[in-house]
N, C-alpha and C. Protein backbone atom coordinates (compact mmCIF):
# COMPACT_ATOMS: atom_id res chain seq x y z
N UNK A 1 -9.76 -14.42 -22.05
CA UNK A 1 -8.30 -14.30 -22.08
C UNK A 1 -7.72 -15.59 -22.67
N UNK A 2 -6.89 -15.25 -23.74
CA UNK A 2 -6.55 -16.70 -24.18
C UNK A 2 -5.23 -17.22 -23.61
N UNK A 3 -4.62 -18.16 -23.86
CA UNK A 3 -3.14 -18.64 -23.64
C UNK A 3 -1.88 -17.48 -23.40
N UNK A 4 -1.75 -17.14 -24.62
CA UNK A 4 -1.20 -16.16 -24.60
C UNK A 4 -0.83 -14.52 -23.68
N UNK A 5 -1.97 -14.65 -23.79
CA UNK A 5 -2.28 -13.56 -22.54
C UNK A 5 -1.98 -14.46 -21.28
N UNK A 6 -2.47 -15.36 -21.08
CA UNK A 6 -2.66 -15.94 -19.78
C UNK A 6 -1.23 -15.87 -19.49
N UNK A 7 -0.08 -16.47 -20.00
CA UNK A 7 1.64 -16.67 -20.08
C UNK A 7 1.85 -14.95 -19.62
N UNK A 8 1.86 -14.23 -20.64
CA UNK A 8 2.25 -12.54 -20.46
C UNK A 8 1.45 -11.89 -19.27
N UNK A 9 0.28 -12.29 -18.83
CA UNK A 9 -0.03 -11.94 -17.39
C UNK A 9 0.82 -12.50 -16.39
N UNK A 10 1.07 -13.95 -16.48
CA UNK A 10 1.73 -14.94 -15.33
C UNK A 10 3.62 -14.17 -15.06
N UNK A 11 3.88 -14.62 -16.23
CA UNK A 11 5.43 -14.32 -16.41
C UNK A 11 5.72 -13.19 -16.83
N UNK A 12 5.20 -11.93 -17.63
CA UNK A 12 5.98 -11.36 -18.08
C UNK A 12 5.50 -10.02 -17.70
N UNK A 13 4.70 -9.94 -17.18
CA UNK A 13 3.90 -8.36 -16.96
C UNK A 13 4.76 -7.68 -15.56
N UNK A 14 4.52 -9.07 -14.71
CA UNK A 14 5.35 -8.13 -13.66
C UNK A 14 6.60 -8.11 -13.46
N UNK A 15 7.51 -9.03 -13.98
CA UNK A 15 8.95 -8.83 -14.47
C UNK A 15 8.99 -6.88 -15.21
N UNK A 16 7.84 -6.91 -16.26
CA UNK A 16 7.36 -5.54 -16.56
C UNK A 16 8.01 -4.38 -15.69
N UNK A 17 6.84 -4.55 -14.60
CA UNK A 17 6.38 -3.52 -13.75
C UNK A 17 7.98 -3.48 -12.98
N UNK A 18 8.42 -4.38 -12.93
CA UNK A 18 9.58 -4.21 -11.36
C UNK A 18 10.53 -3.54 -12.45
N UNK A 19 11.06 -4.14 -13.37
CA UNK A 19 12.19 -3.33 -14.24
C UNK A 19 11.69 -1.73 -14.35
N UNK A 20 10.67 -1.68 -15.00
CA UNK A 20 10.12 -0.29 -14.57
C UNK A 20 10.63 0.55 -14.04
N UNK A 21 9.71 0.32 -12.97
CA UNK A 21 10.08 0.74 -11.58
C UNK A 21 10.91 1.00 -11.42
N UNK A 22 12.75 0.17 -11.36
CA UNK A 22 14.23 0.14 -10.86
C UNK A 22 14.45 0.97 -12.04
N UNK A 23 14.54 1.50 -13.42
CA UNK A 23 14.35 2.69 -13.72
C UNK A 23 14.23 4.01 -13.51
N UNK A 24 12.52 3.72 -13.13
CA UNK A 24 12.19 5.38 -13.18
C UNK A 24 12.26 5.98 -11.47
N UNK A 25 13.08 4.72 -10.50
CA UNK A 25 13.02 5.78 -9.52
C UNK A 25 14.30 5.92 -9.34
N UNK A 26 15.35 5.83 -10.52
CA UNK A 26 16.54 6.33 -10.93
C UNK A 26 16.47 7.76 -11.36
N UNK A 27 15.30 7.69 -11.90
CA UNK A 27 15.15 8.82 -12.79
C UNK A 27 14.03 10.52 -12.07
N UNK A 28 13.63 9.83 -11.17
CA UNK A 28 12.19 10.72 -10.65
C UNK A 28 13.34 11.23 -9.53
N UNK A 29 12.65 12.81 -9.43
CA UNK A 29 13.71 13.45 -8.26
C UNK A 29 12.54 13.03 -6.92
N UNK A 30 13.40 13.55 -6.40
CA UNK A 30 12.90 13.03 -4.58
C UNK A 30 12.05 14.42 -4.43
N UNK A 31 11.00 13.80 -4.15
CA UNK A 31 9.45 14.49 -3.51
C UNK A 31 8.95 15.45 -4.81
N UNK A 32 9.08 14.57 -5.66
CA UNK A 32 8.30 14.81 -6.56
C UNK A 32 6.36 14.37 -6.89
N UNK A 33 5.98 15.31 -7.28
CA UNK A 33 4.36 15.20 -7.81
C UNK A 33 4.44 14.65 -8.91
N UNK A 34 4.31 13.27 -9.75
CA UNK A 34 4.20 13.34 -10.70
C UNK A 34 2.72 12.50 -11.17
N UNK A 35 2.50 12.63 -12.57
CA UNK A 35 0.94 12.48 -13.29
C UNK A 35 1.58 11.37 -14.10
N UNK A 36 0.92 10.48 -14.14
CA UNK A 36 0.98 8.99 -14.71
C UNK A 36 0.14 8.94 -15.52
N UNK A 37 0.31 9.65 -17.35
CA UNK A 37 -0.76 9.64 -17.85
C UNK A 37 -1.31 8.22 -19.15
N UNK A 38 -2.67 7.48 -18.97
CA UNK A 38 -2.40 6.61 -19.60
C UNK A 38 -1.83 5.32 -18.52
N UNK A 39 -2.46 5.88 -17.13
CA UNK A 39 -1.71 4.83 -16.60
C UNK A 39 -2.23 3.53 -16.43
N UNK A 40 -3.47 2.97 -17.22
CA UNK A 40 -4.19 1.83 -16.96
C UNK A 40 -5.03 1.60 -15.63
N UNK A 41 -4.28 0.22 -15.44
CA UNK A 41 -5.17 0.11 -13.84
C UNK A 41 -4.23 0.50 -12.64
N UNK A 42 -3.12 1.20 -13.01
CA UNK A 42 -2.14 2.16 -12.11
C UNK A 42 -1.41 1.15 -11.12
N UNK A 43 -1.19 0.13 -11.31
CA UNK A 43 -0.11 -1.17 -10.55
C UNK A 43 1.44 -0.27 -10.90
N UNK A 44 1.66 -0.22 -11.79
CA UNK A 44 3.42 0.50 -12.21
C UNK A 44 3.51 1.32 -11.23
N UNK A 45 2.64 2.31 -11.09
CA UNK A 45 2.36 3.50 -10.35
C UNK A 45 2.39 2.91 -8.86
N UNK A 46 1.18 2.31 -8.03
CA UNK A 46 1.44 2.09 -7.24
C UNK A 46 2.67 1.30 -6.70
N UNK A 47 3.43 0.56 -7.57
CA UNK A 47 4.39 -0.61 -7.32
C UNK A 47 5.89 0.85 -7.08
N UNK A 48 5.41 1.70 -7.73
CA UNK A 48 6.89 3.18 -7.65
C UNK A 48 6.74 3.96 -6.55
N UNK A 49 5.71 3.67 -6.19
CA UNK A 49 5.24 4.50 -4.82
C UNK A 49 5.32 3.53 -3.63
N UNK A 50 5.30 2.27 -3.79
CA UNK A 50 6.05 1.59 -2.58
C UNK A 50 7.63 2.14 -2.75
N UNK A 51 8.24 1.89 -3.58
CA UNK A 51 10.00 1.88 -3.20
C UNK A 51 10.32 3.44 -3.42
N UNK A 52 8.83 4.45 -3.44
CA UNK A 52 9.60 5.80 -3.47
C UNK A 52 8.40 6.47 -2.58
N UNK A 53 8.48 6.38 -0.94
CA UNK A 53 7.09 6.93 -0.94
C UNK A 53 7.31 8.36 -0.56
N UNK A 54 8.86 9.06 -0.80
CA UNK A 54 8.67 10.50 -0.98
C UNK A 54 8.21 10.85 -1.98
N UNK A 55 7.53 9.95 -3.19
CA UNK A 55 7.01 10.80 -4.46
C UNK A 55 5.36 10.64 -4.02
N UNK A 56 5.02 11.65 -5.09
CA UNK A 56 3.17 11.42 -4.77
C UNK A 56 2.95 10.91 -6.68
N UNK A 57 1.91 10.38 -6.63
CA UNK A 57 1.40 9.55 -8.50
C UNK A 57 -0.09 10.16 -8.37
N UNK A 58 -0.43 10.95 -9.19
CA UNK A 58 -1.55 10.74 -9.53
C UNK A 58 -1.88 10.16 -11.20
N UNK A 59 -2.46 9.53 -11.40
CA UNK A 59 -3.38 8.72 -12.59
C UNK A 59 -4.29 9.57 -13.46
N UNK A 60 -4.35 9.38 -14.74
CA UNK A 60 -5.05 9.84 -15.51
C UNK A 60 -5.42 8.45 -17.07
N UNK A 61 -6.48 8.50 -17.57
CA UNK A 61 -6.35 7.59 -18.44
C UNK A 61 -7.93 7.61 -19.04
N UNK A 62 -7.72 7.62 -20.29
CA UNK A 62 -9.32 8.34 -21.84
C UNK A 62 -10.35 6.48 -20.85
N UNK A 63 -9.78 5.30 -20.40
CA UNK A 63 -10.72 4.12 -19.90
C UNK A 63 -10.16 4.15 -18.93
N UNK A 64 -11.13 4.21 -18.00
CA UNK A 64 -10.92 3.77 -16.37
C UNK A 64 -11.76 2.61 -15.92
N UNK A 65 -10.68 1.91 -15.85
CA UNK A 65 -11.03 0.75 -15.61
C UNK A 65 -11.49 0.12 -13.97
N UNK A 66 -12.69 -0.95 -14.06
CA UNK A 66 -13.19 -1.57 -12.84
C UNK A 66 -12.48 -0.84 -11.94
N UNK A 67 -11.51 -1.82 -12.07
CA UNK A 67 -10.32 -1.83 -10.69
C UNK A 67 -8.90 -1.28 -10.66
N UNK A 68 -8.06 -0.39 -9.60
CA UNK A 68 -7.04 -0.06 -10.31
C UNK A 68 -6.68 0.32 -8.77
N UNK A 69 -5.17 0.03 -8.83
CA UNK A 69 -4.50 0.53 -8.00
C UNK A 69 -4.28 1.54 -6.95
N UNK A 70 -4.29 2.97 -7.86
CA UNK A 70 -3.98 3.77 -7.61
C UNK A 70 -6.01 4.99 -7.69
N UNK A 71 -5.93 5.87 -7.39
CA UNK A 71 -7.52 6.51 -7.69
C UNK A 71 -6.18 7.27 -9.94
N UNK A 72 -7.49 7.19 -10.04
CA UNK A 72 -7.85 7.03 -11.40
C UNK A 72 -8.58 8.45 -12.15
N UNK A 73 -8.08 9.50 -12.68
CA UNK A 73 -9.53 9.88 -13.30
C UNK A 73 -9.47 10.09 -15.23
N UNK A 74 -10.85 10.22 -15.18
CA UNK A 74 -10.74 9.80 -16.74
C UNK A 74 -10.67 11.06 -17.14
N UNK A 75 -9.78 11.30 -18.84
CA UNK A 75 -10.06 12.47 -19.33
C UNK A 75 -10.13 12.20 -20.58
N UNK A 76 -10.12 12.93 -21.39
CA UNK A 76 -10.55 12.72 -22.77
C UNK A 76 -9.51 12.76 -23.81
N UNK A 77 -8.14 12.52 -23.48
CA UNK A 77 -7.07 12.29 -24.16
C UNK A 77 -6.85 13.33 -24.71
N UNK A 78 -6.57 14.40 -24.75
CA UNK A 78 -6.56 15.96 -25.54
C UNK A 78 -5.99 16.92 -24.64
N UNK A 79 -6.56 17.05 -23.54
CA UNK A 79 -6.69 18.39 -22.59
C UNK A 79 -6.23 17.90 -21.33
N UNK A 80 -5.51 17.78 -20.87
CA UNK A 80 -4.94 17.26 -19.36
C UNK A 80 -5.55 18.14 -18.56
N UNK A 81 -6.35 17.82 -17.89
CA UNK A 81 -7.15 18.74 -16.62
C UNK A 81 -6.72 19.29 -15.51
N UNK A 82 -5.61 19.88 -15.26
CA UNK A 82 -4.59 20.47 -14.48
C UNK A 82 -4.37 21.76 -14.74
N UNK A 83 -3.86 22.67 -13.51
CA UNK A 83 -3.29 23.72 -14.50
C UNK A 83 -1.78 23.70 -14.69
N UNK A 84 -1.42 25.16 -15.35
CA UNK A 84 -0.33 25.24 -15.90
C UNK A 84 0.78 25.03 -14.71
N UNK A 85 1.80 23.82 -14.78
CA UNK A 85 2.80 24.23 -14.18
C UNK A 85 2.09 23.36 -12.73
N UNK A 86 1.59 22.63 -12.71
CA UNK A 86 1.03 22.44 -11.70
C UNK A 86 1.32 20.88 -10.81
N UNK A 87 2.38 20.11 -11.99
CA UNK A 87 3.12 18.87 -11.43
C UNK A 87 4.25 18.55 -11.44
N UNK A 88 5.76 18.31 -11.11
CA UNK A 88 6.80 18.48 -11.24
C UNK A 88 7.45 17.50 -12.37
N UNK A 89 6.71 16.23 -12.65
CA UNK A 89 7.08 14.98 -13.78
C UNK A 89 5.95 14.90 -14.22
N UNK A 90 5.90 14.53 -15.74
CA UNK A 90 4.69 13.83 -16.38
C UNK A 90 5.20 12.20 -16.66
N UNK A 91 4.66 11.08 -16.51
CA UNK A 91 4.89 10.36 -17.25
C UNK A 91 4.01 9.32 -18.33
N UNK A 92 4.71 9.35 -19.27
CA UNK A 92 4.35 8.57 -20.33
C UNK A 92 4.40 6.85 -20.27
N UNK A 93 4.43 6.38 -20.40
CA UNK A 93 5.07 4.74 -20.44
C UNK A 93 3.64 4.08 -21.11
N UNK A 94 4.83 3.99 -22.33
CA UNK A 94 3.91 2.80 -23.19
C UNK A 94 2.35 3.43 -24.16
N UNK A 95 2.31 5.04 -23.28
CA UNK A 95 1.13 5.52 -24.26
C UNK A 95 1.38 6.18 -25.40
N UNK A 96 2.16 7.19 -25.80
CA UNK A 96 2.21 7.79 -27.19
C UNK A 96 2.11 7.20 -28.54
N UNK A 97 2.48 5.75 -28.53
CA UNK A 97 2.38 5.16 -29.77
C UNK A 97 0.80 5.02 -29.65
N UNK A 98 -0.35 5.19 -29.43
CA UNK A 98 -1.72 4.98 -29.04
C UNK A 98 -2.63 6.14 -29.04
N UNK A 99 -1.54 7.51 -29.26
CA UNK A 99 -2.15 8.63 -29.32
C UNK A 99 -1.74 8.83 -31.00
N UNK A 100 -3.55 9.56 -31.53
CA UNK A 100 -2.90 9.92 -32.90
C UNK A 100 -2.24 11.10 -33.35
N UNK A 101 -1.78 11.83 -32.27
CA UNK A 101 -1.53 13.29 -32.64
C UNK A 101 -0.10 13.72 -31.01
N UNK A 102 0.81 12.61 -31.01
CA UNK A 102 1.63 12.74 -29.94
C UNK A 102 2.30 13.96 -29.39
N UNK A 103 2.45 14.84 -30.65
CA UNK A 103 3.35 16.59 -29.99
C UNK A 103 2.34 16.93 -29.37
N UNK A 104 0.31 17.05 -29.58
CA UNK A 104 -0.03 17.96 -29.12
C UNK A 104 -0.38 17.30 -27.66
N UNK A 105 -0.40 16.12 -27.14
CA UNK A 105 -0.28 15.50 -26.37
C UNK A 105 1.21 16.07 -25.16
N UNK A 106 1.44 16.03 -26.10
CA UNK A 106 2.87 16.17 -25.58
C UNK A 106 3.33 17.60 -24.77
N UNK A 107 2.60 18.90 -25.47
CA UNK A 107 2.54 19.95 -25.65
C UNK A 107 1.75 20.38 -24.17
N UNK A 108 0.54 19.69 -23.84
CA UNK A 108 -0.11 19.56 -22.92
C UNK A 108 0.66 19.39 -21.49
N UNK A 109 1.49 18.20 -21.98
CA UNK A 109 2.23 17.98 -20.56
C UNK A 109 3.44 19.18 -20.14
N UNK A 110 3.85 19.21 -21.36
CA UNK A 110 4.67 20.20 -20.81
C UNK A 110 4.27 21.75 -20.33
N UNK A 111 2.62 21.44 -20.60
CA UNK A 111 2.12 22.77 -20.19
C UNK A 111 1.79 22.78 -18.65
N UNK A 112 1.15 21.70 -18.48
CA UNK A 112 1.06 21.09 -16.74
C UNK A 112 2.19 20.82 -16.31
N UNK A 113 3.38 20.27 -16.71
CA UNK A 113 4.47 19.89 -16.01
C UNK A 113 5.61 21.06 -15.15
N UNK A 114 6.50 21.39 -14.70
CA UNK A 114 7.26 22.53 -14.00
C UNK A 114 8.59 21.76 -15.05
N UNK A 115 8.51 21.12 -16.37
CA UNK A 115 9.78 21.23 -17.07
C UNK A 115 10.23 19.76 -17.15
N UNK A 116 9.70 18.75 -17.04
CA UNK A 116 10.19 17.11 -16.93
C UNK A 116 9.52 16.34 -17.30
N UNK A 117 9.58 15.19 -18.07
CA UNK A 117 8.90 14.51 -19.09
C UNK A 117 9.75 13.37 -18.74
N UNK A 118 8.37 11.81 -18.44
CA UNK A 118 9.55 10.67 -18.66
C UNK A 118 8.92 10.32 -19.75
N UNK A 119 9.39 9.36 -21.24
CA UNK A 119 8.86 8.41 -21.74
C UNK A 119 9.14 7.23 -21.72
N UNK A 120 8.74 6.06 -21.75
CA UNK A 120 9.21 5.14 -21.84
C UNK A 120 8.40 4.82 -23.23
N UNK A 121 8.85 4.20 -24.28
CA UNK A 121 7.87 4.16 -25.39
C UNK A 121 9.07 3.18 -26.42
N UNK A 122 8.52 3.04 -27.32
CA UNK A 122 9.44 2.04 -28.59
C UNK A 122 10.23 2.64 -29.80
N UNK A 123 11.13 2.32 -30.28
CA UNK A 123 11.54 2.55 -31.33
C UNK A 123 11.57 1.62 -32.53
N UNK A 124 10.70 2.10 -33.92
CA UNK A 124 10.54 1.28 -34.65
C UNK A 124 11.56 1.18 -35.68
N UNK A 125 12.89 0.78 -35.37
CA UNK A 125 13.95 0.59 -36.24
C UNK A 125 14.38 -0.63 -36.38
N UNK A 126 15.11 -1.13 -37.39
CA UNK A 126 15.32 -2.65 -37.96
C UNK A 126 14.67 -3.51 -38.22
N UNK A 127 15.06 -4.83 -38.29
CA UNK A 127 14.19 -5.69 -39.27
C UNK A 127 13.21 -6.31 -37.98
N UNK A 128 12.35 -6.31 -38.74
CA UNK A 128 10.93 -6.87 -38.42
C UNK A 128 10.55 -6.29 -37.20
N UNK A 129 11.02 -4.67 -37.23
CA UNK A 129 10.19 -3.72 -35.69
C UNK A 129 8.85 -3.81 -35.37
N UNK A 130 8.38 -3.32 -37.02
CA UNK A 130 7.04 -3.09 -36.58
C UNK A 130 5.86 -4.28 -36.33
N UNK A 131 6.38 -5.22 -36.93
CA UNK A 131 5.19 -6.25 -37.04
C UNK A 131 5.23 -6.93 -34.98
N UNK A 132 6.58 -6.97 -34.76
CA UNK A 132 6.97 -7.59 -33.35
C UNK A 132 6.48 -5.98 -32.37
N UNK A 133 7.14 -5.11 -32.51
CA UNK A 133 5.55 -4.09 -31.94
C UNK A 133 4.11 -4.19 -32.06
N UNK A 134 3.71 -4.53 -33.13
CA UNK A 134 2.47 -4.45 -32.96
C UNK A 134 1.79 -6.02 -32.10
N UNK A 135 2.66 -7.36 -32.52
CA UNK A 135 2.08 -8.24 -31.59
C UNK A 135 2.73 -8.37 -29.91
N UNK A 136 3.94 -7.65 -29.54
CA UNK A 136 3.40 -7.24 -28.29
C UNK A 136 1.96 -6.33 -27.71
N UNK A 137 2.13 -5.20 -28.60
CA UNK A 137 0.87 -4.74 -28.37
C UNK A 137 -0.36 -5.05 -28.30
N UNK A 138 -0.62 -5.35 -29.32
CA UNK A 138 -2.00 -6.85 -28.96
C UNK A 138 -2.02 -7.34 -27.98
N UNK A 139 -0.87 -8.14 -27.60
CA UNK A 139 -1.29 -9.02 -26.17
C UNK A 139 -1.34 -8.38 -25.24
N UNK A 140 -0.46 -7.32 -24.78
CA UNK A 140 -0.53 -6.30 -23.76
C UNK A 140 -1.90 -5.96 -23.54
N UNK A 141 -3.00 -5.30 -24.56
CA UNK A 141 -3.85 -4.22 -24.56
C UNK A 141 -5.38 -4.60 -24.76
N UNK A 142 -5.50 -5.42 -25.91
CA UNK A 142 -6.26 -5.81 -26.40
C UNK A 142 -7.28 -6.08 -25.74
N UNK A 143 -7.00 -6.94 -24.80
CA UNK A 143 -8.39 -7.70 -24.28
C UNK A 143 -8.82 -6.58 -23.38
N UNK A 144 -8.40 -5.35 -22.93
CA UNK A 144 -8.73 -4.11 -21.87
C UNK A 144 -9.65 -3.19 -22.93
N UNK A 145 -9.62 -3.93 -24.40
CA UNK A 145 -9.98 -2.08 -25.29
C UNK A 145 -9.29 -1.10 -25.93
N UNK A 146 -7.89 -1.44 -25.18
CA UNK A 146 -7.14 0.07 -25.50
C UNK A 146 -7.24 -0.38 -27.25
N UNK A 147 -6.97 0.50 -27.88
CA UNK A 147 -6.64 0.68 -29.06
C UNK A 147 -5.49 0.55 -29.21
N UNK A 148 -5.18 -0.20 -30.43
CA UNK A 148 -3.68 -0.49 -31.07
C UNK A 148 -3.62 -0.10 -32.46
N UNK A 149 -3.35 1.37 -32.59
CA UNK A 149 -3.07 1.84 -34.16
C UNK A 149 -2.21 1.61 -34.97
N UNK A 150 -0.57 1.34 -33.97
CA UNK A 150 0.81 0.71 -34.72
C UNK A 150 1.52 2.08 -34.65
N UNK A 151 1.07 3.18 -34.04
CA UNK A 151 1.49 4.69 -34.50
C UNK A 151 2.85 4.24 -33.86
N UNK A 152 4.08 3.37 -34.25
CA UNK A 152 5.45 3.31 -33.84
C UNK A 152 6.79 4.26 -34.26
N UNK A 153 7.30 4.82 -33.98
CA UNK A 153 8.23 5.57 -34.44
C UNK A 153 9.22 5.51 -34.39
N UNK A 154 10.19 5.66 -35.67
CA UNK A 154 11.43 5.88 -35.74
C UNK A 154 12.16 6.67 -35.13
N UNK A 155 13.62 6.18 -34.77
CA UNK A 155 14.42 7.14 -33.62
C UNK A 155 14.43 8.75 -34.27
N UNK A 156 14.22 8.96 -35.84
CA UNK A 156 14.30 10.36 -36.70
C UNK A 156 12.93 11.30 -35.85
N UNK A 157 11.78 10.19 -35.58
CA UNK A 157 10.64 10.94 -35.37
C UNK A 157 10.74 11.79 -34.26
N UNK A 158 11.36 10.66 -33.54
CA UNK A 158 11.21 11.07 -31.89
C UNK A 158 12.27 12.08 -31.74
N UNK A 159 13.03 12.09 -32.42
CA UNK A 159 14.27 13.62 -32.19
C UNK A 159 13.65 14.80 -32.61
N UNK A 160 12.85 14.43 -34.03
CA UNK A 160 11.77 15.76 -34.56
C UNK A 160 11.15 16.32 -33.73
N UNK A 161 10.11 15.65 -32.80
CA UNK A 161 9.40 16.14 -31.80
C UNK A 161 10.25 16.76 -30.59
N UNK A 162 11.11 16.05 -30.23
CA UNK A 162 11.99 17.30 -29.30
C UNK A 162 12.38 17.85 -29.55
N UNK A 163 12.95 18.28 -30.56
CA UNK A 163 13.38 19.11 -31.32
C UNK A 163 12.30 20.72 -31.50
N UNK A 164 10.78 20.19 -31.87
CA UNK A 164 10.12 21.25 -31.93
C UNK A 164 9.50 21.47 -31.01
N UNK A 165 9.31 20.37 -29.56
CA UNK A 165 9.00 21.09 -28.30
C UNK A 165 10.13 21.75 -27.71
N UNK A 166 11.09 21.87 -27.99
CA UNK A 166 12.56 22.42 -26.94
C UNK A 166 12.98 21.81 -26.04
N UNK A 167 13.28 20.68 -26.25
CA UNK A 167 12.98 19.40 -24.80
C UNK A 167 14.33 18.56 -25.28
N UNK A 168 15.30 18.37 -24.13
CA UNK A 168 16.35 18.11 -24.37
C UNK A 168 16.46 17.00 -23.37
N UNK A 169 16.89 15.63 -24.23
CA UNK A 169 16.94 14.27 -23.52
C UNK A 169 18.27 14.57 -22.26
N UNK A 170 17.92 14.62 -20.87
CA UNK A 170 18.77 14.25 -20.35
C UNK A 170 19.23 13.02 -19.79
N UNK A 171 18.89 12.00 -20.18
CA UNK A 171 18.80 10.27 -19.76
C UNK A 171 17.91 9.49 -20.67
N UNK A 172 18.53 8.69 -21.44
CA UNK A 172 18.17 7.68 -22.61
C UNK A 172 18.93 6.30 -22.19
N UNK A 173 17.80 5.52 -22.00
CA UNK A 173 18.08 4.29 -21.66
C UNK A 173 17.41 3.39 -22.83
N UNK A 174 18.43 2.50 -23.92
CA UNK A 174 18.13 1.06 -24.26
C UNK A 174 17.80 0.17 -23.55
N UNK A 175 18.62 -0.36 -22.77
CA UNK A 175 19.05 -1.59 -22.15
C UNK A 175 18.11 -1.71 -21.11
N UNK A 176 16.58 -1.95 -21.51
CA UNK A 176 15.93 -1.88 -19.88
C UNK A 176 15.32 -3.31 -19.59
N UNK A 177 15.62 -4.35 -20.02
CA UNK A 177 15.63 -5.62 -19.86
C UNK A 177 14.36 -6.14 -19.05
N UNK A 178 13.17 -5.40 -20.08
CA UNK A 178 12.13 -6.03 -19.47
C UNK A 178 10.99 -7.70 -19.58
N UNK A 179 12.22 -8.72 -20.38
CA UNK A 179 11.27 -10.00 -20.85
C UNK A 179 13.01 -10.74 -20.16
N UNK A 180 12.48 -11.99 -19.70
CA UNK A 180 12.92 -12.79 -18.95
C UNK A 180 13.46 -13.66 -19.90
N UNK A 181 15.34 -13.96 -19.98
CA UNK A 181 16.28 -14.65 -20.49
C UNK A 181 15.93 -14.39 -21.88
N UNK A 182 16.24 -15.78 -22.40
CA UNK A 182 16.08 -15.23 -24.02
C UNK A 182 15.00 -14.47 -24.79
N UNK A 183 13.91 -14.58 -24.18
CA UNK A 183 12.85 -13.57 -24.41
C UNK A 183 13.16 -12.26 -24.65
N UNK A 184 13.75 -11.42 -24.19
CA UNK A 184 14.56 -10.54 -24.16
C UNK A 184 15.52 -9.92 -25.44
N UNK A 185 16.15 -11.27 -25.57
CA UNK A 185 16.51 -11.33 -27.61
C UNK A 185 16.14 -10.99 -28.63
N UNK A 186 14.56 -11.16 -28.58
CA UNK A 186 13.46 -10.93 -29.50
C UNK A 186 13.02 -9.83 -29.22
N UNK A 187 12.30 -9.71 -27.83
CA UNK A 187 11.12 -8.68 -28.01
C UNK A 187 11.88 -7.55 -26.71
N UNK A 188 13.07 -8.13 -26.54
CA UNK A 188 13.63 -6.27 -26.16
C UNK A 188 14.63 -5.85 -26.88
N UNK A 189 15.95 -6.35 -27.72
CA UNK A 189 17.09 -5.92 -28.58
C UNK A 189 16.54 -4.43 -28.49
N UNK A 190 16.67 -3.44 -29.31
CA UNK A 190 16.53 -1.89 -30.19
C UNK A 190 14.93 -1.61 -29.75
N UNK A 191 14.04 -2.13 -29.45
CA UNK A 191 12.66 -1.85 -29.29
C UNK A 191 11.86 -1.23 -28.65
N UNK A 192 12.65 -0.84 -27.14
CA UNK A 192 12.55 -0.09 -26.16
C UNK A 192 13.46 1.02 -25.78
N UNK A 193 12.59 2.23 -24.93
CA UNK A 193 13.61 3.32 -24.21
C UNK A 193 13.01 3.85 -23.54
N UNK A 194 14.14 4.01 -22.64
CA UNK A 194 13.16 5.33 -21.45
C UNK A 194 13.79 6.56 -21.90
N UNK A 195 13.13 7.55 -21.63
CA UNK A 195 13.74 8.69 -21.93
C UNK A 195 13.83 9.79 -20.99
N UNK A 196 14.11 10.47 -20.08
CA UNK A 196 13.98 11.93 -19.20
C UNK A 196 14.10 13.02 -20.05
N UNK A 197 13.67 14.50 -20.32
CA UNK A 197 12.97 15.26 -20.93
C UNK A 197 13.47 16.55 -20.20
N UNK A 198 13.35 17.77 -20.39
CA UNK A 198 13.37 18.71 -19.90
C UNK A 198 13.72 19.70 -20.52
N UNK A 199 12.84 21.04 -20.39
CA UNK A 199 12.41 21.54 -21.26
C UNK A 199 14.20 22.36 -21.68
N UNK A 200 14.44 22.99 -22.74
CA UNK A 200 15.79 23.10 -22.95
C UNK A 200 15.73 25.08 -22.38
């Protein structure tokens, strides 16, 4: 782990997780099941299930790692192993730019889901998006394995895809102020969103 990482583990990861969190349990209905897919070593997850413990999280993720929070199981990034209709939220955070084929991903959840989709994910618009996406991403991921393809998308993309799943944003959040004081300037301005989903 170099410097870098060492700083974004210390200071900035769990500033991360808590903004998160004060988010999506804005957003998650009460006594909800939801699937955390892509969820790493499942800390976000467990950290949403302290301040919401009428929800239940289960974890899913293509590396399961050592150690993790929450129980974990691996799948093969394609086929969500559930059946139809069988969890009330899916959530995304931080994985679709990492998948190379995001509708059919996508397609999946809404096949397991009862109609609700969170994302939290990036938008690659204005000057110098993509290059400042891709070196958050690096430091975030890198040293775990995950893969960093850059698959970032424009706000045009991400309307396309709801558009052809039938999935109508009911809650879009910019402003989720996840890097501490001026940090924040840089690597949150236009770069981030959460999104709530549901099927139209």
């Amino acid at each position: 782990m170099n410097i870098v990482e060492r700083i974004h583990g210390a200071f900035i990861q769990q500033r991360r997780v808590c903004r998160l969190v004060r988010h999506l349990d804005e957003v998650i209905p009460p006594d909800a099941l939801a699937l955390d897919i892509g969820c790493g070593d499942g800390q976000l997850a467990a950290t949403l299930r302290e301040k919401r413990p009428d929800i239940t999280i289960e974890g899913l993720d293509v590396l399961k790692r050592e150690k993790t929070w929450i129980p974990v199981r691996e799948f093969d990034g394609v086929t969500i192993p559930y059946e139809t209709a069988s969890v009330d939220v899916v959530m995304f955070i931080d994985v679709l730019h990492h998948v190379e084929e995001p509708i059919d991903l996508m397609r999946e959840a809404l096949r397991v889901s009862r109609g609700t989709i969170l994302i939290k994910d990036h938008l690659c618009d204005g000057w110098f998006a993509g290059p400042t996406l891709r070196f958050m991403d690096c430091i975030g991921n890198s040293r775990y394995g995950v893969a960093v393809p850059g698959n970032y998308w424009q706000m045009t993309q991400w309307e396309t895809m709801f558009r052809a799943l039938a999935l109508k944003p009911v809650e879009w959040r910019e402003e989720l102020r996840l890097y501490p004081g001026f940090l924040d300037l840089f690597f949150g301005r236009s770069l981030h969103f959460l999104a709530k989903l549901e099927a139209a």
